[in-house]
PDB file of N, CA and C in Angstrom:
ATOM      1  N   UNK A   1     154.844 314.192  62.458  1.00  0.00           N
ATOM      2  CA  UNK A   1     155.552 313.675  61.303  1.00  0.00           C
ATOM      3  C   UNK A   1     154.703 312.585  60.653  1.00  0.00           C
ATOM      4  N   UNK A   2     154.851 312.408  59.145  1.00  0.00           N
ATOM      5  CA  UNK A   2     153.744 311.602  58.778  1.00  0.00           C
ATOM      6  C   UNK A   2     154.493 310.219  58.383  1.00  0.00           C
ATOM      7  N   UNK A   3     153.931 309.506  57.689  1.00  0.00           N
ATOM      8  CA  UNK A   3     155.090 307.962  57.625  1.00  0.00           C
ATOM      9  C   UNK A   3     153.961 307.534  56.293  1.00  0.00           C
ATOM     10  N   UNK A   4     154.257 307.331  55.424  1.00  0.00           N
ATOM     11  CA  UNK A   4     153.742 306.999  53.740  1.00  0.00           C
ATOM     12  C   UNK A   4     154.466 305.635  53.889  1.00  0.00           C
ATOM     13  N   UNK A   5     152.941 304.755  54.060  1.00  0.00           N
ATOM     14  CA  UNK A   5     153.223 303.135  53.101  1.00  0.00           C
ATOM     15  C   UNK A   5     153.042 303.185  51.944  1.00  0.00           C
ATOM     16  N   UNK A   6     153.459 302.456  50.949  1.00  0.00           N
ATOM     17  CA  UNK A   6     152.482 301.949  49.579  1.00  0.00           C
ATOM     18  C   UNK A   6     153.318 300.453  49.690  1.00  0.00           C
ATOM     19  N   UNK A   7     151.701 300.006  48.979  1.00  0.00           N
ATOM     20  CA  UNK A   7     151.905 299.004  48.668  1.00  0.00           C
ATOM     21  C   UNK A   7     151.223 298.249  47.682  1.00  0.00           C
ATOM     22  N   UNK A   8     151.466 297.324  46.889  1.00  0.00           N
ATOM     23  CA  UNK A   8     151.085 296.947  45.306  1.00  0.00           C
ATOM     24  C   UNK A   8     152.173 297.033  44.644  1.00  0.00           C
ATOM     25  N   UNK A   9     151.886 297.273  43.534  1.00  0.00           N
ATOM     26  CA  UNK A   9     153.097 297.588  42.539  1.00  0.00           C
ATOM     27  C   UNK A   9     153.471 295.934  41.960  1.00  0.00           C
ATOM     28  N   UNK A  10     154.131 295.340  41.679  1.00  0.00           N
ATOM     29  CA  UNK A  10     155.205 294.773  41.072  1.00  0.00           C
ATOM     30  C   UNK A  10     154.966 294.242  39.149  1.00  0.00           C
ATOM     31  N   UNK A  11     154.852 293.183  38.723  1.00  0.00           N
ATOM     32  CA  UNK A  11     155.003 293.350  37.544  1.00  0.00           C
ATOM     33  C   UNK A  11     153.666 292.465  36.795  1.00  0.00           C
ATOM     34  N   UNK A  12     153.392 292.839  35.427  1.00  0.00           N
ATOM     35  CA  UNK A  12     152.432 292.425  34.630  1.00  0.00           C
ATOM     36  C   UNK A  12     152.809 292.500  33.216  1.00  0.00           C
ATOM     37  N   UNK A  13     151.955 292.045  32.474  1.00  0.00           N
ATOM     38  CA  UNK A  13     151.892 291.616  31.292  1.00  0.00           C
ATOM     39  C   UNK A  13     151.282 293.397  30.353  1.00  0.00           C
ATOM     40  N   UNK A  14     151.653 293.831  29.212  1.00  0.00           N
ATOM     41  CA  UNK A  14     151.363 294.578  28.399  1.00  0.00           C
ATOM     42  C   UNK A  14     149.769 294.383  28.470  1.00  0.00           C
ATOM     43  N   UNK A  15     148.686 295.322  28.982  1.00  0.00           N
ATOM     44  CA  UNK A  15     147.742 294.708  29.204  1.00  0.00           C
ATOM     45  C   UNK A  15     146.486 294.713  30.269  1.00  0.00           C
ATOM     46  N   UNK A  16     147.464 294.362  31.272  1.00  0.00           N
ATOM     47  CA  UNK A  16     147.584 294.187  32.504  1.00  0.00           C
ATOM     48  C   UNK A  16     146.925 295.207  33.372  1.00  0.00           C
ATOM     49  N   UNK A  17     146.780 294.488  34.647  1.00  0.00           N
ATOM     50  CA  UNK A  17     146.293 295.954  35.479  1.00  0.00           C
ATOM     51  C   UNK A  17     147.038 295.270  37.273  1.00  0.00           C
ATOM     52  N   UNK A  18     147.300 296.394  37.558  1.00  0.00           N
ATOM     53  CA  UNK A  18     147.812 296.719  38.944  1.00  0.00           C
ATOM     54  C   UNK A  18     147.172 297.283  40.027  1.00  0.00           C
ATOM     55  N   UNK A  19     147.297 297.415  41.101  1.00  0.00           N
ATOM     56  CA  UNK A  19     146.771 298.534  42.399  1.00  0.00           C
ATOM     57  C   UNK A  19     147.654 298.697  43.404  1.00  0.00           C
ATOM     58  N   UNK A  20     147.704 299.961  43.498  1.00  0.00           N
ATOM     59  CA  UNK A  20     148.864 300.384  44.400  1.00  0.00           C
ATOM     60  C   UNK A  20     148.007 301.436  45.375  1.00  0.00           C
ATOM     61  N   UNK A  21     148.534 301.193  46.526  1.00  0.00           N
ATOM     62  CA  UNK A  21     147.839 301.770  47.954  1.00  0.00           C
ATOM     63  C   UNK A  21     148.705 302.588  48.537  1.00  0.00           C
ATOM     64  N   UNK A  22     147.957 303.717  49.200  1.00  0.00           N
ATOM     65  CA  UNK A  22     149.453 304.417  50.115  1.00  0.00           C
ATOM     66  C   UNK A  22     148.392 305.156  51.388  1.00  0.00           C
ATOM     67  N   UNK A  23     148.677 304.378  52.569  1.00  0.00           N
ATOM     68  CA  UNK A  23     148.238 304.669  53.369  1.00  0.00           C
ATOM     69  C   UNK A  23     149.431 305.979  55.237  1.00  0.00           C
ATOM     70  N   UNK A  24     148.943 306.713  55.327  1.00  0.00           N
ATOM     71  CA  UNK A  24     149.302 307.215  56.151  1.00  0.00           C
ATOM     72  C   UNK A  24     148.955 307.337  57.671  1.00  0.00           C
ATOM     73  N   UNK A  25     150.728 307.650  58.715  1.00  0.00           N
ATOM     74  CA  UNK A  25     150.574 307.597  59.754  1.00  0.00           C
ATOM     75  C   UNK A  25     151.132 308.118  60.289  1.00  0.00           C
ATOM     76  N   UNK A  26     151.043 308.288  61.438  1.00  0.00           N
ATOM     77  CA  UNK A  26     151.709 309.369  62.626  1.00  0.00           C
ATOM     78  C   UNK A  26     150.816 310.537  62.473  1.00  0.00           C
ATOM     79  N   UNK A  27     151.172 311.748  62.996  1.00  0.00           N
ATOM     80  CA  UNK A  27     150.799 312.425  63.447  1.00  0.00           C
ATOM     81  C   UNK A  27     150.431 314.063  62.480  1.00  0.00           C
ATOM     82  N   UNK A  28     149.067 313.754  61.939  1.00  0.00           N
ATOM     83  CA  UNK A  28     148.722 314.393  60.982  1.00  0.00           C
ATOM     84  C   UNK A  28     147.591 315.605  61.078  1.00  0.00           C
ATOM     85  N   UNK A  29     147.731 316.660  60.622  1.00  0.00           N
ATOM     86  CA  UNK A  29     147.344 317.686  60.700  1.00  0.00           C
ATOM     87  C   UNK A  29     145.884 317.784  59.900  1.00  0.00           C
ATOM     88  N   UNK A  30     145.746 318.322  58.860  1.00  0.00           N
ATOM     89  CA  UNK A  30     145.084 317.563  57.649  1.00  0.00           C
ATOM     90  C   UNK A  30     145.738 317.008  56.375  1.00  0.00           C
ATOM     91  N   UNK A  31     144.807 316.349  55.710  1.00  0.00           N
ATOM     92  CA  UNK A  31     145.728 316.325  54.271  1.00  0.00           C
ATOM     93  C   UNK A  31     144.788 316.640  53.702  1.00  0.00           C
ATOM     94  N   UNK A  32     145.350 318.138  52.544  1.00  0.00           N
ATOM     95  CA  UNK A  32     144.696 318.734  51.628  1.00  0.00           C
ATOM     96  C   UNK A  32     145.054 318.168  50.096  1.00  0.00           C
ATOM     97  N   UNK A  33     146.142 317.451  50.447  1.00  0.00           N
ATOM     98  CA  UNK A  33     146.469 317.061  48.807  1.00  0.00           C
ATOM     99  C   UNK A  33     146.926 315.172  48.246  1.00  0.00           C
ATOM    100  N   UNK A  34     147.124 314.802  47.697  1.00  0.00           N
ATOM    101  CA  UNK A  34     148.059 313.823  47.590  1.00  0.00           C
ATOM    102  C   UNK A  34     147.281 313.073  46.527  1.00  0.00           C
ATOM    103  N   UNK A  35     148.293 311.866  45.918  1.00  0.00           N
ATOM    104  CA  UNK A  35     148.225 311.629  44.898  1.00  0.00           C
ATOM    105  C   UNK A  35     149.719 310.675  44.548  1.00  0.00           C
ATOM    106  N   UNK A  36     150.123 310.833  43.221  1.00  0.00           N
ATOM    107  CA  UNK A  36     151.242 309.829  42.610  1.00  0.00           C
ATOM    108  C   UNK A  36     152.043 310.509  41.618  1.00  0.00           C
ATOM    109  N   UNK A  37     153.266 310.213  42.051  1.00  0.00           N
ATOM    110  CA  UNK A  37     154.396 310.547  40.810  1.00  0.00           C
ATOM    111  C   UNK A  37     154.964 309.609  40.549  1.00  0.00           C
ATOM    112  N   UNK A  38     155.782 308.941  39.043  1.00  0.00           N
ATOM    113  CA  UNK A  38     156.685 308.179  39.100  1.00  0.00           C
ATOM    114  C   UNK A  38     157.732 308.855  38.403  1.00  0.00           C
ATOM    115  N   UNK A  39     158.998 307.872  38.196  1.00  0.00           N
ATOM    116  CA  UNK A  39     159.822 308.163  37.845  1.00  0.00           C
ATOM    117  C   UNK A  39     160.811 306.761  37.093  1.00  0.00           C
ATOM    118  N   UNK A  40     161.442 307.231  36.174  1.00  0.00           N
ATOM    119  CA  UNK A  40     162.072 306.455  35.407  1.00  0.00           C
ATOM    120  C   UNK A  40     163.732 306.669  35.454  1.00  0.00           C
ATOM    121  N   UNK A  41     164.426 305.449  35.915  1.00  0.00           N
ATOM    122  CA  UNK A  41     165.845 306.086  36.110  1.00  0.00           C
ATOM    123  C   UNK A  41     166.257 306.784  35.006  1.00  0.00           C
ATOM    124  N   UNK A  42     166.941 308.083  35.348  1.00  0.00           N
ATOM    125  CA  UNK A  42     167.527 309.248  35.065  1.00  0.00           C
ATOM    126  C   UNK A  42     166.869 310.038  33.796  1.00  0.00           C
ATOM    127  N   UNK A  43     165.582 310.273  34.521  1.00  0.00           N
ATOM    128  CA  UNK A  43     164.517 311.174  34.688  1.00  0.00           C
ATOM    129  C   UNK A  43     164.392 312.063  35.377  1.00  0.00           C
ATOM    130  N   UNK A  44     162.997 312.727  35.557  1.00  0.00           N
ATOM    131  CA  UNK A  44     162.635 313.419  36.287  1.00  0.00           C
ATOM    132  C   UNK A  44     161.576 312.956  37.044  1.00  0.00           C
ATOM    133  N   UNK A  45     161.084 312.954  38.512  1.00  0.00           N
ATOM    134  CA  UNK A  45     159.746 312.414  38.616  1.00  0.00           C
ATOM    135  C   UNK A  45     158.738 313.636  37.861  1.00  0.00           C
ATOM    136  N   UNK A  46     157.832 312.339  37.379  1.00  0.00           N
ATOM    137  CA  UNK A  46     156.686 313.189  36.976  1.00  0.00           C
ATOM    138  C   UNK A  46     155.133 312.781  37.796  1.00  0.00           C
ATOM    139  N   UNK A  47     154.350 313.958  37.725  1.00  0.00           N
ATOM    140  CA  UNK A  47     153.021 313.921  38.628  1.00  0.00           C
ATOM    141  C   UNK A  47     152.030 312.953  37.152  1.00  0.00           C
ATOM    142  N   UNK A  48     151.309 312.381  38.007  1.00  0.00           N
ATOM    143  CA  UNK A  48     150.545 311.581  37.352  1.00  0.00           C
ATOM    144  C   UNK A  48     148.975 311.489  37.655  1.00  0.00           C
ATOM    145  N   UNK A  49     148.786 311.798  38.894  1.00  0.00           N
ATOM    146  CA  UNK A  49     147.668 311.455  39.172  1.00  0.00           C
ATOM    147  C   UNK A  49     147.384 311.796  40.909  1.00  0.00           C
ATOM    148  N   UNK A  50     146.280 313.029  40.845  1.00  0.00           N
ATOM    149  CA  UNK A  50     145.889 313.209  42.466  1.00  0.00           C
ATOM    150  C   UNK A  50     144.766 313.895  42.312  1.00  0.00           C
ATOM    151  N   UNK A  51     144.517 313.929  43.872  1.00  0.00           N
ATOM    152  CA  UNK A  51     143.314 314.815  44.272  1.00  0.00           C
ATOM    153  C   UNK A  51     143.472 316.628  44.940  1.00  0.00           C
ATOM    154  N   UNK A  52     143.226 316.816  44.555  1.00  0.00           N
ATOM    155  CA  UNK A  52     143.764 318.784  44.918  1.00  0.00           C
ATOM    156  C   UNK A  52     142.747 319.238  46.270  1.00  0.00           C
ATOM    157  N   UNK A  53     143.023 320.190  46.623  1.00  0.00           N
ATOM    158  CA  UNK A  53     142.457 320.662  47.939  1.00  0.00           C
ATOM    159  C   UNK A  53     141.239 320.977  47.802  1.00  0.00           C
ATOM    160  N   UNK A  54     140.354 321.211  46.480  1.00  0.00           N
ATOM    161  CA  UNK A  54     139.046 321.427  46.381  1.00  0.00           C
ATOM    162  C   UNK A  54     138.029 319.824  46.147  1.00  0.00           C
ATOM    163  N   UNK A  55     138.954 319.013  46.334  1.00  0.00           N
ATOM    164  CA  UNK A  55     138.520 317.700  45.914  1.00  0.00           C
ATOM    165  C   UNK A  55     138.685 316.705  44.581  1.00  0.00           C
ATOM    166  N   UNK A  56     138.818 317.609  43.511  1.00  0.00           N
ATOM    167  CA  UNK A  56     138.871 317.362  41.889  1.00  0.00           C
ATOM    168  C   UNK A  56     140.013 316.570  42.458  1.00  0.00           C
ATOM    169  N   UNK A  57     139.760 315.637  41.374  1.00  0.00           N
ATOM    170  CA  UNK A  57     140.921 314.214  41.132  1.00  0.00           C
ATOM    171  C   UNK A  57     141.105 314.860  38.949  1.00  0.00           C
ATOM    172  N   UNK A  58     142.558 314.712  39.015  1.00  0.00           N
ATOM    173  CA  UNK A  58     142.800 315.011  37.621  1.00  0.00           C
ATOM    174  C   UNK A  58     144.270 313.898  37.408  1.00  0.00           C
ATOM    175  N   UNK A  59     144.830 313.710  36.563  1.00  0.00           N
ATOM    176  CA  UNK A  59     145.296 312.914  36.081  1.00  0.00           C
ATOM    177  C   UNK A  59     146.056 313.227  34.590  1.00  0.00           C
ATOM    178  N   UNK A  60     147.446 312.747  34.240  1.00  0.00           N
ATOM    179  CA  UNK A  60     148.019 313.128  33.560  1.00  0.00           C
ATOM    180  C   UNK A  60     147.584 312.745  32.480  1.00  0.00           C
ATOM    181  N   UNK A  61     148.358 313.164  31.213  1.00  0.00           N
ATOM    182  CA  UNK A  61     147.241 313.261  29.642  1.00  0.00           C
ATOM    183  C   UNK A  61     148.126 311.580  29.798  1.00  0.00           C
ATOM    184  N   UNK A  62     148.716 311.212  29.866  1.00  0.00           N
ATOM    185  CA  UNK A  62     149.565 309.792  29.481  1.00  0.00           C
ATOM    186  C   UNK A  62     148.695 308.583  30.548  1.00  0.00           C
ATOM    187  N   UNK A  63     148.183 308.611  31.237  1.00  0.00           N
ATOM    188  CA  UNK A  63     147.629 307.927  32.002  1.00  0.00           C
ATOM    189  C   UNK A  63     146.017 307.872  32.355  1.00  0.00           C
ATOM    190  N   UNK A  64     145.350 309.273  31.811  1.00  0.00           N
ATOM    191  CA  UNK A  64     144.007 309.629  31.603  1.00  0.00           C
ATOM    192  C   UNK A  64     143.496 307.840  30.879  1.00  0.00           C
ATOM    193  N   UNK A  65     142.766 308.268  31.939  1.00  0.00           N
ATOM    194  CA  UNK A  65     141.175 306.921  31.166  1.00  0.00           C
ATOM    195  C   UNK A  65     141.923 305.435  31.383  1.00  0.00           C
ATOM    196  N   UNK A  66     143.387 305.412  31.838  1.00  0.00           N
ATOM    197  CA  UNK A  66     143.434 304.021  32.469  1.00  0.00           C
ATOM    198  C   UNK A  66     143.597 303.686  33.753  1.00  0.00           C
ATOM    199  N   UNK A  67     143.913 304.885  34.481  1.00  0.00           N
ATOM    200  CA  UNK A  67     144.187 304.997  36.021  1.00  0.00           C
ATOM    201  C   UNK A  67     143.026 305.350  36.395  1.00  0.00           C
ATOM    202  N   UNK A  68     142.784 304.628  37.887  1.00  0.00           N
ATOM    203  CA  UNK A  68     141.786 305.622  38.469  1.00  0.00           C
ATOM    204  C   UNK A  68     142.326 305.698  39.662  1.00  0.00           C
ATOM    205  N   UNK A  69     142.373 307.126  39.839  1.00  0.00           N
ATOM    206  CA  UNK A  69     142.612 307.251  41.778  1.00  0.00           C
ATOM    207  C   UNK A  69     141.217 307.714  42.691  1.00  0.00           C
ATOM    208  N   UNK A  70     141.542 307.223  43.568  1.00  0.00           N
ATOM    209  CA  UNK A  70     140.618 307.216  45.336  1.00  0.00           C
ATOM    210  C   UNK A  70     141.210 307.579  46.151  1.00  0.00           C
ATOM    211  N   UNK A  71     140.285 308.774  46.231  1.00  0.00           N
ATOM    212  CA  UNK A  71     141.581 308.676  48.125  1.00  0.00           C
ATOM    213  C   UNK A  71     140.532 309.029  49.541  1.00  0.00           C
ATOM    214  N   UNK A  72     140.962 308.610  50.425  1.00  0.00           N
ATOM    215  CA  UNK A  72     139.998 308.764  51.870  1.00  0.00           C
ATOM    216  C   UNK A  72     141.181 309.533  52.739  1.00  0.00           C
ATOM    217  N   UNK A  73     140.998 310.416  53.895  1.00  0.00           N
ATOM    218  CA  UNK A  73     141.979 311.319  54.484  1.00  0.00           C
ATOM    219  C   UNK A  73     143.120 310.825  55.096  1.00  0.00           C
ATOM    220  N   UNK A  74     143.009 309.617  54.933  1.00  0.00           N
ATOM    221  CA  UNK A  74     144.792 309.145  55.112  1.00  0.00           C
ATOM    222  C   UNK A  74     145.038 308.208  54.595  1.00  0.00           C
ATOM    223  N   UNK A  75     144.391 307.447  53.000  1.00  0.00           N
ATOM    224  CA  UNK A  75     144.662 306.471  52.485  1.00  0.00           C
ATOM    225  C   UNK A  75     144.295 306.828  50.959  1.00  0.00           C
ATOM    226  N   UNK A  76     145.008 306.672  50.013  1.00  0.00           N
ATOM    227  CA  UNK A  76     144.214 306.513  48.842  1.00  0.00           C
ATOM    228  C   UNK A  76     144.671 305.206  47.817  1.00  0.00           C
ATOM    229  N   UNK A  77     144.009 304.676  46.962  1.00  0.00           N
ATOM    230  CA  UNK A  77     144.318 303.967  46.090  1.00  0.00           C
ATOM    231  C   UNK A  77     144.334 304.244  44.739  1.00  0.00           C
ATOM    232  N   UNK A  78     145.002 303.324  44.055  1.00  0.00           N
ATOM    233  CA  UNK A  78     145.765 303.767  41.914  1.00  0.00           C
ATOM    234  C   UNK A  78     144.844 302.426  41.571  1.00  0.00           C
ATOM    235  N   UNK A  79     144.241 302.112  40.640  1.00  0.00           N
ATOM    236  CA  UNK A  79     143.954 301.627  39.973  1.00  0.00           C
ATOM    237  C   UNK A  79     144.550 301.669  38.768  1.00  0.00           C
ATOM    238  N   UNK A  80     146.229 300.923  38.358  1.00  0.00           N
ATOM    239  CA  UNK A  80     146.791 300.432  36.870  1.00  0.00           C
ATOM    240  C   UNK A  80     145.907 299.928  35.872  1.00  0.00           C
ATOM    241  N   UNK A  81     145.464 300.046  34.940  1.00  0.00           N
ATOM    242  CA  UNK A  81     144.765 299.286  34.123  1.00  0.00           C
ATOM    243  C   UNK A  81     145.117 299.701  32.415  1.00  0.00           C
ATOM    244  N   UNK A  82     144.972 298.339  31.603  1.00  0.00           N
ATOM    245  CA  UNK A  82     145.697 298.579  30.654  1.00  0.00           C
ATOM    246  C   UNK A  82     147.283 299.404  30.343  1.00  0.00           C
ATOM    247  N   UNK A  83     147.835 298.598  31.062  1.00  0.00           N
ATOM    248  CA  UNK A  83     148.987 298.785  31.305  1.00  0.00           C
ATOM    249  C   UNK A  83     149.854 298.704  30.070  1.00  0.00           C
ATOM    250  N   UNK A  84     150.619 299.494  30.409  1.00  0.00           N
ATOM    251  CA  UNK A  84     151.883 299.679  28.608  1.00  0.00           C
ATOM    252  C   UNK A  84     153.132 299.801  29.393  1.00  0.00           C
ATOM    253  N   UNK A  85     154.224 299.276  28.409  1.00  0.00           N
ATOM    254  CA  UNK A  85     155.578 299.479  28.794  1.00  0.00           C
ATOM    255  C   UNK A  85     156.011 300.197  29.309  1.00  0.00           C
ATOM    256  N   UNK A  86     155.342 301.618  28.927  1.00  0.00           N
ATOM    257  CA  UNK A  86     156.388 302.697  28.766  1.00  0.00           C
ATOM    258  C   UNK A  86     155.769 303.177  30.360  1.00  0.00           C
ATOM    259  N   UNK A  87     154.646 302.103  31.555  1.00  0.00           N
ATOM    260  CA  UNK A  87     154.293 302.738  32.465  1.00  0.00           C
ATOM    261  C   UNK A  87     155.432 302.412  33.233  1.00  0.00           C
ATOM    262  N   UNK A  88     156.282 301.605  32.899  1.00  0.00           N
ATOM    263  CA  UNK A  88     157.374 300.680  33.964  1.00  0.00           C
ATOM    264  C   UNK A  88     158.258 301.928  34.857  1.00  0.00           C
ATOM    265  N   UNK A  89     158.481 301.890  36.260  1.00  0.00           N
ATOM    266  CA  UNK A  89     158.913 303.352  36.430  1.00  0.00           C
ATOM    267  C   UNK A  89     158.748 303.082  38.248  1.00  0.00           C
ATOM    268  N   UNK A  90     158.992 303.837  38.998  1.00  0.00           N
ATOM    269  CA  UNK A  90     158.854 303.410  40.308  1.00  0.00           C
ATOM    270  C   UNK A  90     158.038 304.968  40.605  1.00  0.00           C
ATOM    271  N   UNK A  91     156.727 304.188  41.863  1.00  0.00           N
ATOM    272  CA  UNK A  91     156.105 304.861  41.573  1.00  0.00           C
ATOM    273  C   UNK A  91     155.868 305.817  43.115  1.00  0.00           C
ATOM    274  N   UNK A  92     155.704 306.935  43.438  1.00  0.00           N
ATOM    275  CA  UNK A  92     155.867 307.559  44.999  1.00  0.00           C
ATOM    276  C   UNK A  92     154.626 308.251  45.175  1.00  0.00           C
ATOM    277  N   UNK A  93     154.068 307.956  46.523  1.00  0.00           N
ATOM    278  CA  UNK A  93     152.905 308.281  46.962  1.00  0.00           C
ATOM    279  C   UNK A  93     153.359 309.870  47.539  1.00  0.00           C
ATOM    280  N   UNK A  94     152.585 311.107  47.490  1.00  0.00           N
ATOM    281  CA  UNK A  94     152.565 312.022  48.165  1.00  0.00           C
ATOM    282  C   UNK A  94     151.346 312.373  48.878  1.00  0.00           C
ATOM    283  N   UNK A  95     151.413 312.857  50.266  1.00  0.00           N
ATOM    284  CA  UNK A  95     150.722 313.956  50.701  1.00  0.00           C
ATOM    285  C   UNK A  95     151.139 315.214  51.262  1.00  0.00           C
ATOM    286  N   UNK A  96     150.412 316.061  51.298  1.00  0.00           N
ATOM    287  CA  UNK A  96     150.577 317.443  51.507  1.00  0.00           C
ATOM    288  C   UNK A  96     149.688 318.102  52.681  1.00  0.00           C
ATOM    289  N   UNK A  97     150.151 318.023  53.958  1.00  0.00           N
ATOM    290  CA  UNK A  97     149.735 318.572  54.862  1.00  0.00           C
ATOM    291  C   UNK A  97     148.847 320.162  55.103  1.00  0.00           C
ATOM    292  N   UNK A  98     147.819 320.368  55.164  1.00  0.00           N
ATOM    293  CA  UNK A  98     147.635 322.095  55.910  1.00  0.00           C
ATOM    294  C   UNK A  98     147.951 322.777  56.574  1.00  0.00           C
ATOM    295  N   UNK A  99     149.683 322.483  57.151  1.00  0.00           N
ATOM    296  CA  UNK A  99     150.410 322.826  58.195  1.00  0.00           C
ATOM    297  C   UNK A  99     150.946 324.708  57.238  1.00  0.00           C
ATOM    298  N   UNK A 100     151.657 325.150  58.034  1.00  0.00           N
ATOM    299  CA  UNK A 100     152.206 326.872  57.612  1.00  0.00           C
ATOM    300  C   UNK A 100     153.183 326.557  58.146  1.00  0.00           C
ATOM    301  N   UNK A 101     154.216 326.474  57.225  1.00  0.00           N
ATOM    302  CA  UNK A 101     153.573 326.453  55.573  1.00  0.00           C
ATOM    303  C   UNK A 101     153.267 325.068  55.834  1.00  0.00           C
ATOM    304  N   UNK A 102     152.943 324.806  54.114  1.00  0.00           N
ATOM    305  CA  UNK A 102     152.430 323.267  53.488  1.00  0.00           C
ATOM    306  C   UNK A 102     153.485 322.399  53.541  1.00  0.00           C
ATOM    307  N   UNK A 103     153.306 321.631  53.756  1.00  0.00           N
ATOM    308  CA  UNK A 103     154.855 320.203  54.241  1.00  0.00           C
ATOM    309  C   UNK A 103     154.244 318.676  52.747  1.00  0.00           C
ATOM    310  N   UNK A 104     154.890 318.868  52.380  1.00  0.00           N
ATOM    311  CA  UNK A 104     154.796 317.495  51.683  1.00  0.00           C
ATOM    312  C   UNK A 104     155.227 316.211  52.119  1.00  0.00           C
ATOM    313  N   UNK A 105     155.167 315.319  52.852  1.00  0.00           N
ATOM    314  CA  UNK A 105     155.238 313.528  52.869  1.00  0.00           C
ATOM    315  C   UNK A 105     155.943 312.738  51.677  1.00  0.00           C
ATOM    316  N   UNK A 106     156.272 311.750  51.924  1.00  0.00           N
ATOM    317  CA  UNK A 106     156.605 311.140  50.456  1.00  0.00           C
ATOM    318  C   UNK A 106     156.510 309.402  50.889  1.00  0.00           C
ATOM    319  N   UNK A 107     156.011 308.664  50.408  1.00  0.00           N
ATOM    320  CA  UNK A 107     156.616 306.955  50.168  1.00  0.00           C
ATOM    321  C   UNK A 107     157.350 306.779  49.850  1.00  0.00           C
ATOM    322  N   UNK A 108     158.174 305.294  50.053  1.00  0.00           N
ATOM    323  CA  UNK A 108     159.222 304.985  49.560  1.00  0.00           C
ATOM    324  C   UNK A 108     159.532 304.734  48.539  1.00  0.00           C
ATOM    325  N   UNK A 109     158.796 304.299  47.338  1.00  0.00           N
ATOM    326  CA  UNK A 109     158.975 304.022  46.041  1.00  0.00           C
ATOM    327  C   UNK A 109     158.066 302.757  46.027  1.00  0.00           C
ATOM    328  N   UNK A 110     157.411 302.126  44.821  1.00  0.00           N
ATOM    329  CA  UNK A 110     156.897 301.320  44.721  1.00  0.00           C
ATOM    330  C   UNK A 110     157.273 300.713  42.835  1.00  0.00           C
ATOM    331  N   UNK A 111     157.978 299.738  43.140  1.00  0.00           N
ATOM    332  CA  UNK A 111     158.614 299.227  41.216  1.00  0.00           C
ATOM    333  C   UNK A 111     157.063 298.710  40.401  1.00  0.00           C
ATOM    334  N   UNK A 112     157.050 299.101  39.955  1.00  0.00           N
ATOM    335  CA  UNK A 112     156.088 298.542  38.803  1.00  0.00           C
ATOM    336  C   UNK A 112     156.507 298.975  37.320  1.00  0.00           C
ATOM    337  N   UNK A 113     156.771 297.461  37.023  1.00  0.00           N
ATOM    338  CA  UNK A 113     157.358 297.097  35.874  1.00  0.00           C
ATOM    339  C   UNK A 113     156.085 295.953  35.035  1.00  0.00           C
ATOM    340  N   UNK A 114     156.192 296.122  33.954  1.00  0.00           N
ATOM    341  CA  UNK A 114     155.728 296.515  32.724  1.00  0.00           C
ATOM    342  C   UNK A 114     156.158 295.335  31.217  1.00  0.00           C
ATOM    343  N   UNK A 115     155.999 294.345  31.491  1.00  0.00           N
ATOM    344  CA  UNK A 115     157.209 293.399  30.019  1.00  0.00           C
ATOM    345  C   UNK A 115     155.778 292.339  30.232  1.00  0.00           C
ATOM    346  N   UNK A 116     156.407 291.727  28.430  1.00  0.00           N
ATOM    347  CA  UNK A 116     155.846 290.321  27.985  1.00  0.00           C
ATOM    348  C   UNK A 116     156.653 289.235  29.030  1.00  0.00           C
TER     349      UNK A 116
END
C-alpha cells in the first residue's frame, strides 16, 4: 500500500511562486506515472501536470510555461510560478503503480490559495 505526502502549498500574492512536494511510502511496486490535479470546490478535479510511463513530463494548456514538474521514483516536485487567481484550488498528488492491474495512490490535498 502506498501513503502520498505533499507538502508546500499555502498562500501568495498574484505573482507569486510556490512549491509543492509529494513524496511516497510504504510498500511500492514501481511507479510508472504521477503527477498533479487540482480542484476547485464544486468542480471537477482537473489533471494539470505529470510525467507518463515513457518519461515525457506534459502539462496543462492553463499552467504550461509557469509550472515546472520533477519527479524521482518516489518523490516529485511543482514548481508554482507566476501565480494567478484563478490557480487558487486544492491541489492532489497522484501515483500510479505497475501493479495488474494499475492502482492509482492519491495525497491528501494541499490548499493553495491565490489573493492580493
Amino acid at each position: 500500500q502506498v501513503q502520498l505526502v505533499e507538502s508546500g502549498g499555502g498562500s501568495a500574492q498574484p505573482g507569486g511562486s510556490l512549491r509543492l512536494s509529494c513524496a511516497a511510502s510504504g510498500t511500492i511496486i514501481s511507479i510508472y506515472e504521477q503527477g498533479w490535479y487540482r480542484q476547485v470546490p464544486g468542480s471537477q478535479r482537473d489533471w494539470i501536470a505529470g510525467i507518463s510511463s515513457d518519461g515525457s513530463i506534459d502539462y496543462a494548456d492553463s499552467v504550461k510555461g509557469r509550472f515546472t514538474f520533477s519527479a524521482g521514483p518516489r518523490k516529485n516536485t511543482m514548481y508554482l510560478n507566476s501565480l494567478r487567481v484563478d490557480d487558487t484550488a486544492v491541489y492532489y498528488c497522484y501515483m500510479t503503480e505497475a501493479s495488474d492491474p494499475p492502482h492509482t495512490s492519491w495525497g491528501q490535498g494541499t490548499q493553495v490559495t491565490v489573493r492580493q
